[in-house]
Protein backbone atom coordinates (compact mmCIF):
# COMPACT_ATOMS: atom_id res chain seq x y z
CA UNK A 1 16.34 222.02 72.30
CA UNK A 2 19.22 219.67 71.35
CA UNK A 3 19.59 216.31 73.16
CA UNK A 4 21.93 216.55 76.22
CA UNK A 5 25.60 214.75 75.38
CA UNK A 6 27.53 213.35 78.17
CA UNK A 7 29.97 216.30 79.72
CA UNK A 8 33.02 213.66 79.23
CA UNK A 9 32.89 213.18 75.65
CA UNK A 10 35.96 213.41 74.19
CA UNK A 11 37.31 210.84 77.22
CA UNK A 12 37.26 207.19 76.23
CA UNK A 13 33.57 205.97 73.86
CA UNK A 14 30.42 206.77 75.83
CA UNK A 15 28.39 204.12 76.65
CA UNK A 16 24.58 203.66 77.46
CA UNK A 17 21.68 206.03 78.72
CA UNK A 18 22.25 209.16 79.24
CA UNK A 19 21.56 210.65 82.61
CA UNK A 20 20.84 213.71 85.20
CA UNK A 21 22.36 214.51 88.48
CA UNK A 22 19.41 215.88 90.32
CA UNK A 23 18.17 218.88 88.64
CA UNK A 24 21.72 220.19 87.66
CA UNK A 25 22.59 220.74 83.97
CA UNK A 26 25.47 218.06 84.22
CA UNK A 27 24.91 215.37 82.26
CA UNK A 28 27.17 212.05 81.66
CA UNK A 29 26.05 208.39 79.85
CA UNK A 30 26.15 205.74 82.19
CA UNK A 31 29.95 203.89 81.31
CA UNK A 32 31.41 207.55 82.67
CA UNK A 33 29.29 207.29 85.94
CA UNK A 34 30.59 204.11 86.34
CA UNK A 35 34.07 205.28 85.71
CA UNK A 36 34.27 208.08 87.69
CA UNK A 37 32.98 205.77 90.50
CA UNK A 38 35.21 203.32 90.10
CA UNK A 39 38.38 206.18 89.79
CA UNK A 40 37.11 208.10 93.38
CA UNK A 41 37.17 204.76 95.31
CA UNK A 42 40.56 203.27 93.54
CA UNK A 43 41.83 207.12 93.24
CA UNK A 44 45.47 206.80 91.88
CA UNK A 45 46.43 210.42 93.02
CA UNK A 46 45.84 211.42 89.23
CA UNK A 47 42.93 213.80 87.32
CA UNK A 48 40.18 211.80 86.45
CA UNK A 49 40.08 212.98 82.90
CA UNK A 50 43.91 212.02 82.63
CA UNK A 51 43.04 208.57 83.82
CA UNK A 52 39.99 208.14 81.27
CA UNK A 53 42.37 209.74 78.94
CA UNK A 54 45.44 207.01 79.49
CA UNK A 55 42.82 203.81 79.51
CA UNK A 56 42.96 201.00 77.18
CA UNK A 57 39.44 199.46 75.86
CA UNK A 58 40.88 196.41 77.92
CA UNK A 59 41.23 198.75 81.19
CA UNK A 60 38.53 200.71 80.62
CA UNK A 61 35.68 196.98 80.36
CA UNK A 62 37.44 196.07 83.80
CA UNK A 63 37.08 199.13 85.45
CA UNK A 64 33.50 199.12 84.03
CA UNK A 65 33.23 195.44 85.48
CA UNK A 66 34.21 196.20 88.54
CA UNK A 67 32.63 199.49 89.44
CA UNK A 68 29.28 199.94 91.28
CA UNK A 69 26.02 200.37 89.29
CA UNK A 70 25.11 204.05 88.69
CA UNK A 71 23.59 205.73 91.72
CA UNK A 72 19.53 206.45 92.30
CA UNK A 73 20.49 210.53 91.96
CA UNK A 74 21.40 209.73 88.37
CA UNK A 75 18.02 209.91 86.06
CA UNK A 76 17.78 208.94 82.60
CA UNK A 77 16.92 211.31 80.15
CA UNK A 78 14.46 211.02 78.01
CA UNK A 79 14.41 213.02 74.79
C-alpha cells in the first residue's frame, strides 16, 4: 500500500501531517485543512481550488496564521 498524499496537491506546497476525515478515503496535510477552513468562513464567492490556486506564499502564511487549528475529526496518519 502506498502512503496516502494530500487530495489538494497540485494547490499551493503541502504542509505538515497528513490526515483522515473519519473513516473516509479523503485525505489532506494539515496547511490545506487549515486553508480550506479559513476559505469557508472568509468565503470570497470563488472555488476553493481557484483561491489556493491564485495565493501568494505571503497570502497563503496569513491565511495559515489566521485560520483555526485542524478539527478533532481530522486523524493523523501513520504509515
Amino acid at each position: 500500500m502506498t502512503n496516502p498524499e494530500c487530495d489538494l496537491k497540485g494547490h499551493g506546497p503541502c504542509s505538515g501531517p497528513i490526515c483522515r476525515r473519519g473513516m473516509s478515503l479523503n485525505h489532506m496535510c494539515d496547511g490545506h485543512i487549515r486553508l480550506q477552513s479559513y476559505w469557508t468562513e472568509h468565503n470570497p464567492g470563488k472555488k476553493l481550488n481557484d483561491w489556493l490556486d491564485e495565493l501568494q506564499n505571503m497570502e497563503r502564511e496569513n491565511a495559515i496564521k489566521k485560520a483555526p487549528q485542524r478539527g478533532k475529526y481530522w486523524v493523523e496518519v501513520s504509515f
